[in-house]
N, C-alpha and C. Protein backbone atom coordinates (compact mmCIF):
# COMPACT_ATOMS: atom_id res chain seq x y z
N UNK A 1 226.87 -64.89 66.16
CA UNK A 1 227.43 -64.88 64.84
C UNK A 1 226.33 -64.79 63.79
N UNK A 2 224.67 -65.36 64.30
CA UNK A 2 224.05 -65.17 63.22
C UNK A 2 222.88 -63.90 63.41
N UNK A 3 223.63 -63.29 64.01
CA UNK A 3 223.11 -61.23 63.88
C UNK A 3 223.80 -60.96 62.86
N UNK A 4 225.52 -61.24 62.44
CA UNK A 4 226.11 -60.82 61.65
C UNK A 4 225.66 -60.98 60.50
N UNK A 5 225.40 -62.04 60.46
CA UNK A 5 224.58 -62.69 58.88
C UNK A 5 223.67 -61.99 58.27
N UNK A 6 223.11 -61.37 58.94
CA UNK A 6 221.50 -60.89 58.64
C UNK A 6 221.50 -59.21 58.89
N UNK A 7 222.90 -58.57 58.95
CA UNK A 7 223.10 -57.40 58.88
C UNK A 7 222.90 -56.98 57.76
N UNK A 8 222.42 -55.86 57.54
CA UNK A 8 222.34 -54.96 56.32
C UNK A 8 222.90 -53.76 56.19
N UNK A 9 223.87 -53.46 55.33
CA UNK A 9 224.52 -51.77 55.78
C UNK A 9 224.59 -51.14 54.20
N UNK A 10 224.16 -52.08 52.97
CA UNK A 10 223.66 -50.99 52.14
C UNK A 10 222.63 -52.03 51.29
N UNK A 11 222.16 -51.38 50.26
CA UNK A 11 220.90 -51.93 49.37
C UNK A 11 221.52 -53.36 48.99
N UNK A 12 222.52 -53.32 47.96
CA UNK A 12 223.00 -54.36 47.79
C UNK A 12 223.58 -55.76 48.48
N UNK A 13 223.50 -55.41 50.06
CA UNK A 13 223.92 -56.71 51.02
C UNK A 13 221.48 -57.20 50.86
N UNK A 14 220.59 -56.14 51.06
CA UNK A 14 219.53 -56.57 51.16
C UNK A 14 219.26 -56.96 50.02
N UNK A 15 220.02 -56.77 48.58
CA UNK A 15 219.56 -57.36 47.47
C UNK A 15 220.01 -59.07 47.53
N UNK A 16 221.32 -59.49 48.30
CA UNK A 16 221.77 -60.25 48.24
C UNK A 16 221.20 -61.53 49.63
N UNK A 17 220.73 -60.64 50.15
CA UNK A 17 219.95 -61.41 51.34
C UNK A 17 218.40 -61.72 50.82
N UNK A 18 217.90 -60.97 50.21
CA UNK A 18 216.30 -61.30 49.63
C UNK A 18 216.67 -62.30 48.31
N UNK A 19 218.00 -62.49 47.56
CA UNK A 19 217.90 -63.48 46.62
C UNK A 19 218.52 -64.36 47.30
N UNK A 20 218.78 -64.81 47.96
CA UNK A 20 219.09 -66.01 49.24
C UNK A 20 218.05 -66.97 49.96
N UNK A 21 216.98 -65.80 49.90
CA UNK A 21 215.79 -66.36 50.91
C UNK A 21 215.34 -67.50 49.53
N UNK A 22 215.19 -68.75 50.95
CA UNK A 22 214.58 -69.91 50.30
C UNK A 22 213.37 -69.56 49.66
N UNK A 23 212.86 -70.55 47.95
CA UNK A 23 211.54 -70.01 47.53
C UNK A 23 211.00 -71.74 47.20
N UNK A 24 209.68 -71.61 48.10
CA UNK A 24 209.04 -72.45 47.80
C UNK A 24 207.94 -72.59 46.35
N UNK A 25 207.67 -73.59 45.92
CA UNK A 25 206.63 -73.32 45.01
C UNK A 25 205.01 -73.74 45.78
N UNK A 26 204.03 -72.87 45.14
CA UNK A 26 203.14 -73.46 46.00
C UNK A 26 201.69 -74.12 44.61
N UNK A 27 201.35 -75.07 45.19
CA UNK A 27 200.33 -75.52 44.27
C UNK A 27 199.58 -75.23 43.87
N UNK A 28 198.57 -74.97 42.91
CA UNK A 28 197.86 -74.08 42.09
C UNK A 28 196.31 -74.91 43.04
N UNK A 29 194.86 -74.47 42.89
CA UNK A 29 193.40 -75.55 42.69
C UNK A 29 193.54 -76.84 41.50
N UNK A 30 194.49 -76.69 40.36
CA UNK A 30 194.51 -77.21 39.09
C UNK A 30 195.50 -78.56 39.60
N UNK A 31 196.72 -78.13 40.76
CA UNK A 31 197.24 -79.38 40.61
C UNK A 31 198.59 -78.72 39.91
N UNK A 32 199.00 -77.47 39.34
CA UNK A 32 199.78 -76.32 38.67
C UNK A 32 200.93 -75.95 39.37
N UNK A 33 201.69 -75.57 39.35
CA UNK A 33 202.46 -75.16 40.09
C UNK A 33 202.67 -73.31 39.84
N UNK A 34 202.03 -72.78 40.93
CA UNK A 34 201.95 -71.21 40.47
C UNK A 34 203.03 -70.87 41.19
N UNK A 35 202.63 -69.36 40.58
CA UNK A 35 203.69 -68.78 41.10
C UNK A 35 204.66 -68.84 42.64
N UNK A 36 206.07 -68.76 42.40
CA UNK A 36 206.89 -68.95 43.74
C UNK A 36 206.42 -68.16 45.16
N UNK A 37 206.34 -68.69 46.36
CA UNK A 37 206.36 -68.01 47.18
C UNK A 37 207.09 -67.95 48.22
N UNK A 38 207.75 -66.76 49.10
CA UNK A 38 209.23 -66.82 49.47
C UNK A 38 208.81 -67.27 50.73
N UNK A 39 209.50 -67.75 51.32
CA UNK A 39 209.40 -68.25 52.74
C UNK A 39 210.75 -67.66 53.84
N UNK A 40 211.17 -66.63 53.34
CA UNK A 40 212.77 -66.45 53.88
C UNK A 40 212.33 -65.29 54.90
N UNK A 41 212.89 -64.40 55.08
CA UNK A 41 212.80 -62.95 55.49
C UNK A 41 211.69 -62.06 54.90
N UNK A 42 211.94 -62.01 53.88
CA UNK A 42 211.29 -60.93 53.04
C UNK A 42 209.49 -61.36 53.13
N UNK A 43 209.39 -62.70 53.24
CA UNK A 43 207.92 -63.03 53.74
C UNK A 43 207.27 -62.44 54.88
N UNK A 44 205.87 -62.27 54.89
CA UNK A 44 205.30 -61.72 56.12
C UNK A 44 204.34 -62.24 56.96
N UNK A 45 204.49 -63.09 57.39
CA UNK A 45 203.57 -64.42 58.06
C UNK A 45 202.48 -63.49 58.93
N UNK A 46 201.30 -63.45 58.91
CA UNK A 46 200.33 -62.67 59.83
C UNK A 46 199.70 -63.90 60.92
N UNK A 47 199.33 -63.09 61.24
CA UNK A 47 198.98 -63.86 62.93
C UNK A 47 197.45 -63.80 62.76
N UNK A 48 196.80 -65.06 62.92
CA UNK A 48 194.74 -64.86 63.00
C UNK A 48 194.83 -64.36 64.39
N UNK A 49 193.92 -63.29 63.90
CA UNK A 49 193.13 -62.14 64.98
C UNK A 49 191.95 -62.62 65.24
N UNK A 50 191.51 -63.39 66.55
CA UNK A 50 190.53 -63.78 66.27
C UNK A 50 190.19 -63.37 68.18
N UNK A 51 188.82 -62.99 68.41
CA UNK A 51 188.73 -62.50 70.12
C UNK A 51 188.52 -64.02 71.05
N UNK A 52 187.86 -63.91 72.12
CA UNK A 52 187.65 -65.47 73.15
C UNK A 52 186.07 -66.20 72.25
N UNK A 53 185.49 -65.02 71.75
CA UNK A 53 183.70 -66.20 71.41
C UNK A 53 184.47 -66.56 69.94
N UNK A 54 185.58 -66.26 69.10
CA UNK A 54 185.85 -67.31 67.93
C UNK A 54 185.67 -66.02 67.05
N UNK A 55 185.18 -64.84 66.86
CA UNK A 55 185.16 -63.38 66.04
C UNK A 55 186.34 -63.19 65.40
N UNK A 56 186.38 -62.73 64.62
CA UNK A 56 187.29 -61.16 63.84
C UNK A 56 186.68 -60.31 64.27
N UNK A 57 187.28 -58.71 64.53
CA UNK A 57 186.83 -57.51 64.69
C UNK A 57 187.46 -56.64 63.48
N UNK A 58 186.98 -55.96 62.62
CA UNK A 58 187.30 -54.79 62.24
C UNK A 58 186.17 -53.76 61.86
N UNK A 59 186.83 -52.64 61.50
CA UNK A 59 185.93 -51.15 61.25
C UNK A 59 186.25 -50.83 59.91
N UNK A 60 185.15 -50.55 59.24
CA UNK A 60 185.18 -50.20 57.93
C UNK A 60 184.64 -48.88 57.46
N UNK A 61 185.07 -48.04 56.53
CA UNK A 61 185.06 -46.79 56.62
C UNK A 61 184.52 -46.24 55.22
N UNK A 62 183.13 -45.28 54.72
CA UNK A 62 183.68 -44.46 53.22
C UNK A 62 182.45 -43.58 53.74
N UNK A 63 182.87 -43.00 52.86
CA UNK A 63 182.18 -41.58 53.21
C UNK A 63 182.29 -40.78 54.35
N UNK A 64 181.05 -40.82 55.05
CA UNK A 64 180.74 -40.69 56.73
C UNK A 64 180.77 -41.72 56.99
N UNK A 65 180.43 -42.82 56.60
CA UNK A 65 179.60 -43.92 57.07
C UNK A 65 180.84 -44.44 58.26
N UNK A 66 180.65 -45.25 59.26
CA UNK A 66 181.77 -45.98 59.81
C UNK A 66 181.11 -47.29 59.91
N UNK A 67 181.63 -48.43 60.25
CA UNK A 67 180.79 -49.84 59.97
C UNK A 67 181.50 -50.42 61.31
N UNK A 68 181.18 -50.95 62.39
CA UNK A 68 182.12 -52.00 63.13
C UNK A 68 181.13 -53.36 62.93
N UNK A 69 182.83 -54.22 62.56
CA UNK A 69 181.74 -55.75 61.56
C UNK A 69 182.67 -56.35 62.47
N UNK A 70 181.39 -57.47 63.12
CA UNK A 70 182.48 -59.09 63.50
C UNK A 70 181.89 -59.94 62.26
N UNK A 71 182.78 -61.16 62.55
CA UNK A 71 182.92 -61.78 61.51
C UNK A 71 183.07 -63.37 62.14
N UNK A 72 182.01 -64.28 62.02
CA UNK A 72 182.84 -65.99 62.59
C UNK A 72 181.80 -67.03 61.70
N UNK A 73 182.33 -67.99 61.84
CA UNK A 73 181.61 -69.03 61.00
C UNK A 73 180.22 -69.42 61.62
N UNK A 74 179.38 -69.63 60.24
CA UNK A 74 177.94 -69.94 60.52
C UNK A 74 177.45 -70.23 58.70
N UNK A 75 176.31 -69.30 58.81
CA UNK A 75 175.50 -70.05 57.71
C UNK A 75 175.49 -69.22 56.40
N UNK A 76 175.91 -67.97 56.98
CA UNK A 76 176.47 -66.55 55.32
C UNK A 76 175.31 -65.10 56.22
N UNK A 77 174.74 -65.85 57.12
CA UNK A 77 173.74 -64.86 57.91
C UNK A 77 174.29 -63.25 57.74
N UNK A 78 173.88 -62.21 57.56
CA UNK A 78 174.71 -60.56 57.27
C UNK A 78 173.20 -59.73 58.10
N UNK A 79 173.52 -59.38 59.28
CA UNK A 79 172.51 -58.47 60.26
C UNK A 79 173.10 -56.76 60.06
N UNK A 80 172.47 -56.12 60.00
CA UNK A 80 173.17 -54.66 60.10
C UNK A 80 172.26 -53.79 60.93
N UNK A 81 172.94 -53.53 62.40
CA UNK A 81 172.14 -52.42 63.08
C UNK A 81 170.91 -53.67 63.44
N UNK A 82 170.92 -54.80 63.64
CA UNK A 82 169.96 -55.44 64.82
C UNK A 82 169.42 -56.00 63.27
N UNK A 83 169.17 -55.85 62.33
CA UNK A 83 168.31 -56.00 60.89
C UNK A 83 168.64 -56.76 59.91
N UNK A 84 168.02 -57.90 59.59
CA UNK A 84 168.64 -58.24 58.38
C UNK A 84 169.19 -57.70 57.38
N UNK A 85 169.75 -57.99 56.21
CA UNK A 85 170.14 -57.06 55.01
C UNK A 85 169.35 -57.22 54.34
N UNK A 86 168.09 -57.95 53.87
CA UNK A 86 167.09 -57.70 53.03
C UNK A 86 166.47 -56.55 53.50
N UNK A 87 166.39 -56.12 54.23
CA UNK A 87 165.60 -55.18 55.13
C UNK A 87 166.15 -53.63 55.18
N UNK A 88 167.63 -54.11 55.79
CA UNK A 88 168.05 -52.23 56.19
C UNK A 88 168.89 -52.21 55.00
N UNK A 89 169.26 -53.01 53.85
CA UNK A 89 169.59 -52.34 52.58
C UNK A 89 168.56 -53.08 51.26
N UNK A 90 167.69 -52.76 51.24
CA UNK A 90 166.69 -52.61 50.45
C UNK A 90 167.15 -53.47 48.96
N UNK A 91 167.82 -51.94 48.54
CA UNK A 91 168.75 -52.07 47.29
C UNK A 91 169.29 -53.05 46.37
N UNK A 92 169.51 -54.13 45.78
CA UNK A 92 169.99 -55.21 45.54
C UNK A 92 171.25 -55.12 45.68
N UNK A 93 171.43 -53.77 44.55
CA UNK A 93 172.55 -53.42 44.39
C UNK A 93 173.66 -53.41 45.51
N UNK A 94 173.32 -52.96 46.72
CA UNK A 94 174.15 -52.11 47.62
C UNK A 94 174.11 -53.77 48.59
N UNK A 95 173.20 -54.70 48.42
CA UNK A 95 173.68 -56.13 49.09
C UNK A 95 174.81 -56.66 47.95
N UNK A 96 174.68 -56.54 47.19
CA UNK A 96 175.97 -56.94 46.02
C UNK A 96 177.17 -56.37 46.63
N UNK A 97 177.50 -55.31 46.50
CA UNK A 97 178.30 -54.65 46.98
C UNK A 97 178.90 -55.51 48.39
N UNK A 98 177.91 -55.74 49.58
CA UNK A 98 178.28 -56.10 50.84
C UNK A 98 178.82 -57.26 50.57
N UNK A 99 178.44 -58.65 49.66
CA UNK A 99 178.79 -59.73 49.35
C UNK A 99 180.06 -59.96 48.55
N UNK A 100 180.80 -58.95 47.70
CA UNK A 100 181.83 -58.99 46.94
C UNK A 100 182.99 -59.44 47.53
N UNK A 101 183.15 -59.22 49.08
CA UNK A 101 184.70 -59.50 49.68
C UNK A 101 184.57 -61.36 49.75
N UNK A 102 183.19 -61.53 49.59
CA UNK A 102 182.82 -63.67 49.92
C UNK A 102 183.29 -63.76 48.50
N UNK A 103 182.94 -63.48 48.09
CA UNK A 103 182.77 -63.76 46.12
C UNK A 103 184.09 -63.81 45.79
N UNK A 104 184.98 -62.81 46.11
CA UNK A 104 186.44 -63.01 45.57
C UNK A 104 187.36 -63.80 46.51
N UNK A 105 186.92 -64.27 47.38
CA UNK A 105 187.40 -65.28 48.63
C UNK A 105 187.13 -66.33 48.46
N UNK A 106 185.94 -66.67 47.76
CA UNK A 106 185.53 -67.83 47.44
C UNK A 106 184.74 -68.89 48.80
N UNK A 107 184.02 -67.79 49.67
CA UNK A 107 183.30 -68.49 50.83
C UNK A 107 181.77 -67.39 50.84
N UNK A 108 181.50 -67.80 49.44
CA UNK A 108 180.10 -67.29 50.27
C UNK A 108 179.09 -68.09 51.17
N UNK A 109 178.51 -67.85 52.22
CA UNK A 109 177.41 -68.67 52.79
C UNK A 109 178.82 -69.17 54.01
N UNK A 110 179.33 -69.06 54.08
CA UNK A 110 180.33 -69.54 55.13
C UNK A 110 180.39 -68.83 56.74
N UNK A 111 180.49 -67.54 56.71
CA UNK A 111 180.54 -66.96 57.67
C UNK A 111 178.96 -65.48 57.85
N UNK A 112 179.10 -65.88 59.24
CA UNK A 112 177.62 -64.78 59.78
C UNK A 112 178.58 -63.33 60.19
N UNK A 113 177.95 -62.43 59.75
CA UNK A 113 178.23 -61.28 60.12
C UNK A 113 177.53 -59.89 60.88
N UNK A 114 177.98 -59.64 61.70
CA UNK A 114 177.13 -58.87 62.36
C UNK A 114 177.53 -57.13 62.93
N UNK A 115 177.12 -56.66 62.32
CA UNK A 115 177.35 -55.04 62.12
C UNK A 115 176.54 -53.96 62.55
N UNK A 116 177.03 -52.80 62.77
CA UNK A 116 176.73 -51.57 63.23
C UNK A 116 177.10 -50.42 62.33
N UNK A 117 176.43 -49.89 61.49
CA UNK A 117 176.77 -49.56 61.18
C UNK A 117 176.42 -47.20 61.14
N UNK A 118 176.95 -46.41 61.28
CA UNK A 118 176.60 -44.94 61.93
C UNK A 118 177.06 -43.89 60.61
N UNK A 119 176.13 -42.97 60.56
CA UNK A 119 176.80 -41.68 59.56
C UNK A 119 176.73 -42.22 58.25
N UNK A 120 176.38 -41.24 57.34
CA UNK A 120 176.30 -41.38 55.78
C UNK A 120 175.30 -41.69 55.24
N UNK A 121 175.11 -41.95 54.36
CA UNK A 121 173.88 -42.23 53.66
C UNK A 121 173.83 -43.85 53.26
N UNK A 122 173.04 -44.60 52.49
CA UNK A 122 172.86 -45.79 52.55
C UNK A 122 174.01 -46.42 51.54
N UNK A 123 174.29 -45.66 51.08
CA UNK A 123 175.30 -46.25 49.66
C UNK A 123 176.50 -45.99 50.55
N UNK A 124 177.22 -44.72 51.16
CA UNK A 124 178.54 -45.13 51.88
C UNK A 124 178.18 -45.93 53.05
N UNK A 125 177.32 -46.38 53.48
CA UNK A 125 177.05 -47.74 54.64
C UNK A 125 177.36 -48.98 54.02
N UNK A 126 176.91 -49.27 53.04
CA UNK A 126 177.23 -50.34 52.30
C UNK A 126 178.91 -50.83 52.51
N UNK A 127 179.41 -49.27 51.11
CA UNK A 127 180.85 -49.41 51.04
C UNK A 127 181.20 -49.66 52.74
N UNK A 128 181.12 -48.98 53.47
CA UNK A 128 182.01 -49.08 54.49
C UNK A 128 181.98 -50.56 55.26
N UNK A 129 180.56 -51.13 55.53
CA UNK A 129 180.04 -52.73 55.30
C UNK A 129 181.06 -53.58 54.90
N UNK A 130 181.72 -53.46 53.14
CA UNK A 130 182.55 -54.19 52.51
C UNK A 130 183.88 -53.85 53.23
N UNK A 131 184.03 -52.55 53.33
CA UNK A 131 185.53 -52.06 54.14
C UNK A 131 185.73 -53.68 55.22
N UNK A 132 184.72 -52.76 55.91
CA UNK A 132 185.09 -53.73 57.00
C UNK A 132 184.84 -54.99 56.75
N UNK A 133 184.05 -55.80 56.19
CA UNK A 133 184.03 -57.49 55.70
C UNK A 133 185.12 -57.78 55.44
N UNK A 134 186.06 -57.20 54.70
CA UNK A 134 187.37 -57.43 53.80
C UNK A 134 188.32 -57.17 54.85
N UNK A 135 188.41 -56.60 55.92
CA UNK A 135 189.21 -56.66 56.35
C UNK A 135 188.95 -57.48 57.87
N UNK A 136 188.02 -57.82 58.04
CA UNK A 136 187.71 -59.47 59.12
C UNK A 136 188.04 -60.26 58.09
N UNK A 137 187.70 -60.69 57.07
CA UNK A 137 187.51 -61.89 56.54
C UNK A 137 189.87 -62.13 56.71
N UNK A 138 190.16 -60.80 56.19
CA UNK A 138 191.71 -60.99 56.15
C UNK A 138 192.70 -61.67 57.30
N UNK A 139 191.61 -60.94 58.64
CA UNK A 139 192.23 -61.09 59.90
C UNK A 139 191.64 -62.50 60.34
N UNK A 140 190.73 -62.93 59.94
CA UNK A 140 190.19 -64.48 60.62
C UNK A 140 190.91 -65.40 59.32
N UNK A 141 190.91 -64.71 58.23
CA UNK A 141 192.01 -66.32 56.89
C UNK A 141 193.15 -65.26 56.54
N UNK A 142 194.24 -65.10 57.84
CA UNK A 142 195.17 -64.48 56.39
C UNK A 142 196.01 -64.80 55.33
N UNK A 143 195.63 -65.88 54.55
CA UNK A 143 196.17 -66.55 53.52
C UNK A 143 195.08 -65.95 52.79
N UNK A 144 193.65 -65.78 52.73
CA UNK A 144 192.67 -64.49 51.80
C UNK A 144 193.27 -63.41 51.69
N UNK A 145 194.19 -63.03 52.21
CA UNK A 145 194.36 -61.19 52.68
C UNK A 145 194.57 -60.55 51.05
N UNK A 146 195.51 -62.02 50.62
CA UNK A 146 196.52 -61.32 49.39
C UNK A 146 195.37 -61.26 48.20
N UNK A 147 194.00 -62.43 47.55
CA UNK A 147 193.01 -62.17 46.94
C UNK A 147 192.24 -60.71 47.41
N UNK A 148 191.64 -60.50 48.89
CA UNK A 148 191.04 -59.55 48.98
C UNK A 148 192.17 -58.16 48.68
N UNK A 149 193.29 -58.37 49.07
CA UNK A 149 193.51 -56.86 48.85
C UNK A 149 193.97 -56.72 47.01
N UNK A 150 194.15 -57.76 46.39
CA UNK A 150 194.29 -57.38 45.15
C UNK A 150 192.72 -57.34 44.11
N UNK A 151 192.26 -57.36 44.78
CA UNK A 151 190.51 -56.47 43.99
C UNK A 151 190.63 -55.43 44.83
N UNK A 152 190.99 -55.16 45.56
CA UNK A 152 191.18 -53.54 46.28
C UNK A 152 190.13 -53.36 47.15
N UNK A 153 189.67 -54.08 48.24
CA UNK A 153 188.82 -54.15 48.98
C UNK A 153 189.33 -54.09 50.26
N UNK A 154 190.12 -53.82 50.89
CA UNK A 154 191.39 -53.47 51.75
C UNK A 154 191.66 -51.78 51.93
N UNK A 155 191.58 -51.48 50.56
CA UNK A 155 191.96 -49.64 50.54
C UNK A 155 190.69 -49.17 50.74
N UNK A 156 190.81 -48.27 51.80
CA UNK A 156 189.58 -47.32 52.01
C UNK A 156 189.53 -46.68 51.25
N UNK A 157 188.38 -45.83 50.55
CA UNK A 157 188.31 -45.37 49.42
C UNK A 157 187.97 -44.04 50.02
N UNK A 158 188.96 -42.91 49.70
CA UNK A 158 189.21 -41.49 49.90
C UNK A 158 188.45 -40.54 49.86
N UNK A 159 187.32 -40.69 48.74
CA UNK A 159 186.31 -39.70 48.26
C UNK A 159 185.64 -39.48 49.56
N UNK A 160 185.02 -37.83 49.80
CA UNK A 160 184.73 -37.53 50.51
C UNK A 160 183.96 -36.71 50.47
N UNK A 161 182.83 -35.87 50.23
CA UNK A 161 182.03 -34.75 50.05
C UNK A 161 182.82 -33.85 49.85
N UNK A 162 183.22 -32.50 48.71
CA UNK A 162 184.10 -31.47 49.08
C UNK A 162 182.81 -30.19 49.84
N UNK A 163 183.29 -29.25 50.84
CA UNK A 163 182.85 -28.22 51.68
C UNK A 163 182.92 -27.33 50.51
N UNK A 164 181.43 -26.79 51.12
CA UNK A 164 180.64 -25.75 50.26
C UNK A 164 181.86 -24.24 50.90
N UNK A 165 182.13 -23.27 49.80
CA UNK A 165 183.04 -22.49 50.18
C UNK A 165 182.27 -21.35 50.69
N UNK A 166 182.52 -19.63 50.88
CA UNK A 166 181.90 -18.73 50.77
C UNK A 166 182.09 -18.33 49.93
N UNK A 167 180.96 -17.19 49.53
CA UNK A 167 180.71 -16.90 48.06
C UNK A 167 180.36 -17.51 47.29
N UNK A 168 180.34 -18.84 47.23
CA UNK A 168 179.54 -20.09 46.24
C UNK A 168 178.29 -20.35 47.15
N UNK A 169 177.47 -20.49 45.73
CA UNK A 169 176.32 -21.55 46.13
C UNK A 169 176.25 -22.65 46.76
N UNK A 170 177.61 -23.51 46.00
CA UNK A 170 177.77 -25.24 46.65
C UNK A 170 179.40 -24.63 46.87
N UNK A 171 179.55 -26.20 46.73
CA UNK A 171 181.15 -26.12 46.87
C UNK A 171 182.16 -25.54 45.91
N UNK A 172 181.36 -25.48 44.15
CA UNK A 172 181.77 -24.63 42.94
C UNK A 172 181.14 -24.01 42.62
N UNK A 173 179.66 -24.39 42.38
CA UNK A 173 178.63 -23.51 41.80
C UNK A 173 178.60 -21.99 42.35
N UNK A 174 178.80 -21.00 41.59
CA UNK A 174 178.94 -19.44 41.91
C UNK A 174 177.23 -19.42 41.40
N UNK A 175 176.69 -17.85 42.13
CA UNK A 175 175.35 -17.56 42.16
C UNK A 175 174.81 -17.17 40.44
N UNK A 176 174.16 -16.97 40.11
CA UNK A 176 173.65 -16.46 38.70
C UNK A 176 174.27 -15.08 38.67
N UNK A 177 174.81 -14.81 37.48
CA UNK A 177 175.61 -13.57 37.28
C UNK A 177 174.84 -12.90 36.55
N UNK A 178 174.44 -11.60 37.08
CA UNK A 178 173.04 -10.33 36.16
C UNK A 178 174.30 -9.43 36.02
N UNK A 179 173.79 -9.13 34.51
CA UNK A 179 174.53 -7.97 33.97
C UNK A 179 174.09 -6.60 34.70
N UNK A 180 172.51 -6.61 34.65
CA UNK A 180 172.12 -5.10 35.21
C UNK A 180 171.19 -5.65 36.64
């Protein structure tokens, strides 16, 4: 009898079933009461992905670059390709970048990370670095998932080199045009 309940056969029985679902309030850091969060159906409870040594696994992606990052608790330690990150990203900048998914999570120095990272140049290694941080850090706390993916550190970012055509120089640039 309670399959029947939870049938849906047009928009309006799912409008009437998602304003049904119980809503909890959940507590703010302040002690606040923020915004509601549903606990009914329409919620999506994720499962920690975590392997047998205590890891997250994911792959992070931009450019060429591809990144495979584990992820488990330690001291904030970040190795890339056998190397520290003072080392194989030089850059300040492009360690900023790798650190942003801790920063909006609010655990920096918490977890060691250890990466591989292949293809691209040093700036899409980075990005792809964060790809993948942001999306271990989601799969080992997924109560983070909803902070990391709303700074947008979750979406792989699309840009891609465009292919040089024929008849062009580059991919737009046409050759110098002589009148005579």
């Amino acid at each position: 009898m309670a399959e029947t309940e939870n049938t849906v056969s047009s928009l309006a029985d799912l409008k009437d079933l998602t304003a049904s679902a119980p809503v909890a309030a959940a507590p703010s850091e302040g002690g606040e009461v923020a915004a509601p969060v549903r606990t009914g159906p329409a919620a999506v409870i994720r499962a920690r992905e975590v392997d047998a040594q205590g890891r997250s696994y994911a792959t992070g992606r931009r450019k060429d670059a591809v990144a495979r990052v584990w992820l488990k608790p330690g001291s904030g330690k970040v190795t890339v390709n056998g190397r520290d990150q003072e080392v194989y990203f030089a850059r300040p900048t492009l360690r900023l970048v790798i650190n942003q998914p801790f920063e909006v999570a609010g655990r920096e120095g918490q977890y060691d990370i250890v990466c591989t990272v292949k293809g691209g140049g040093l700036s899409g290694q980075a990005g792809a670095v964060k790809h993948g941080i942001a999306q271990a850090l989601s799969k080992f706390e997924p109560e983070l998932r909803s902070a990391v993916k709303a700074a947008g550190f979750l979406t792989r970012d699309p840009r891609v080199v465009e292919r040089k055509k024929y008849g062009k120089a580059k991919a737009r640039r046409s050759f110098q045009f002589s009148k005579r």
